[in-house]
Protein backbone atom coordinates (compact mmCIF):
# COMPACT_ATOMS: atom_id res chain seq x y z
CA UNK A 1 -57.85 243.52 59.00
CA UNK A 2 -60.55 245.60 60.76
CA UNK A 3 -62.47 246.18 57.61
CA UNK A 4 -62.49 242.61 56.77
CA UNK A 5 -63.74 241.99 60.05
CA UNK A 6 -66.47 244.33 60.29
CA UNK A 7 -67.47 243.11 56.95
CA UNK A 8 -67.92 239.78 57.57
CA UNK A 9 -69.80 240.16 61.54
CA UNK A 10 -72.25 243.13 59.30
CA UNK A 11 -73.04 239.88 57.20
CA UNK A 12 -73.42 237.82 60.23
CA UNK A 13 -75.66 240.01 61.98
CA UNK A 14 -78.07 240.18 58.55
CA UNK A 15 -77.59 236.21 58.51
CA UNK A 16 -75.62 236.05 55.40
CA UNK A 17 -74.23 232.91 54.86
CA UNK A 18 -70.09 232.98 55.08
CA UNK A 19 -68.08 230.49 54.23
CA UNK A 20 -69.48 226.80 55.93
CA UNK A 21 -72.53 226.84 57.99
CA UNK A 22 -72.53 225.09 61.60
CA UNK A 23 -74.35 222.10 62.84
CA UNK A 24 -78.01 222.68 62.64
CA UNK A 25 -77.81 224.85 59.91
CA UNK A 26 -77.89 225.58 56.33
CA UNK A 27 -77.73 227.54 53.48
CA UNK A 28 -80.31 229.05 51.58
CA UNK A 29 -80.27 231.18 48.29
CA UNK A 30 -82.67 233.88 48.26
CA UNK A 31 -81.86 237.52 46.85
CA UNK A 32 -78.98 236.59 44.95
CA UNK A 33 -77.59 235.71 48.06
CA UNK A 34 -76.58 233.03 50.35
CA UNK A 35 -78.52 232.81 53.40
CA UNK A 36 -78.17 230.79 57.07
CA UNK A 37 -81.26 229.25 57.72
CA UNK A 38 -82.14 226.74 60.93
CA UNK A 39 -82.58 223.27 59.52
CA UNK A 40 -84.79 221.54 61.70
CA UNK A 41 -84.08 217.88 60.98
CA UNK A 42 -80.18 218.08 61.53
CA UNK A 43 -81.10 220.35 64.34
CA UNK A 44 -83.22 217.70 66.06
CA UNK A 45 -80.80 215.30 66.08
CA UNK A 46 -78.43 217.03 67.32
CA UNK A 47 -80.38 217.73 70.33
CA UNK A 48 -80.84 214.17 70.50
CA UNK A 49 -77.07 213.35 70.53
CA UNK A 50 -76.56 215.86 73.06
CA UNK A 51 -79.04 214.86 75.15
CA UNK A 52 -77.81 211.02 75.12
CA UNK A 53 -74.65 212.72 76.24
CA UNK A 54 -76.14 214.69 78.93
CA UNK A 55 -77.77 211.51 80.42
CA UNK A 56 -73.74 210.00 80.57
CA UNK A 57 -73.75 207.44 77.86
CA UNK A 58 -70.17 207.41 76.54
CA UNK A 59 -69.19 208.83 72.69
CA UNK A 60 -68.95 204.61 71.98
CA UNK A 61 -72.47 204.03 73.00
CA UNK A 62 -73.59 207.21 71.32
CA UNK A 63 -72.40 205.79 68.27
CA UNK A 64 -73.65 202.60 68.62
CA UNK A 65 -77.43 204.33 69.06
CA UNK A 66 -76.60 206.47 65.86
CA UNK A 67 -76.49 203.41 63.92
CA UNK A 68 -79.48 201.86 65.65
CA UNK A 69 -81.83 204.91 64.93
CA UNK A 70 -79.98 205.80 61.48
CA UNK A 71 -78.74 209.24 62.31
CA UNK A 72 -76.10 210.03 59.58
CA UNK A 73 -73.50 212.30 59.11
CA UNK A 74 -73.94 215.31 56.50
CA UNK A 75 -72.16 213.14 54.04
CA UNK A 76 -74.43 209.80 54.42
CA UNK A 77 -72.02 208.00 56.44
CA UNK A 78 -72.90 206.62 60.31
CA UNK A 79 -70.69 208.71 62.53
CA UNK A 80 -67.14 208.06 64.40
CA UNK A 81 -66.42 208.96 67.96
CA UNK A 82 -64.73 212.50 66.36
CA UNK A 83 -68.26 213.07 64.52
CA UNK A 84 -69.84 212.45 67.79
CA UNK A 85 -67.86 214.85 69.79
CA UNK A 86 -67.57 217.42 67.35
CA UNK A 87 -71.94 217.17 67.78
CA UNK A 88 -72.01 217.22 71.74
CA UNK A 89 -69.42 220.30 71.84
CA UNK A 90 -71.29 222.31 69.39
């Protein structure tokens, strides 16, 4: 189990892609190989989710300005109250 972990933080630390990328991220082939890259867009909006949050406007209201301003999910689709807090908690 050591090996496999080692393995997979060396690819980390070299910002190989494994497995899903987080929020704010995504994946890039380059090399012959996956790499995580900062996308900017999702990134931004993020922030802006967060920062809603951080100004104490509830998940519901969050989601209500989501639709307003057209932030989407990764899939297309406006967000739900899990979406929202799965954005503010990282």
């Amino acid at each position: 189990m050591s090996r496999v972990k080692t393995t997979v933080e060396s690819r980390r630390t070299r910002g190989l892609c494994i497995g899903n990328t987080s929020l704010g991220e995504t994946k890039v082939w380059r090399d012959g190989l996956y790499y995580i890259e900062r996308d900017e867009q999702e990134a931004s909006k993020l922030d802006q989710v967060r920062g809603w949050r951080a100004q104490g406007m509830t998940y519901q209201e969050i989601v209500c300005r989501c639709q307003e301003k057209g932030i989407m999910t990764r899939r297309g689709d406006p967000p739900k109250l899990s979406t929202v807090g799965t954005w503010v908690r990282g």
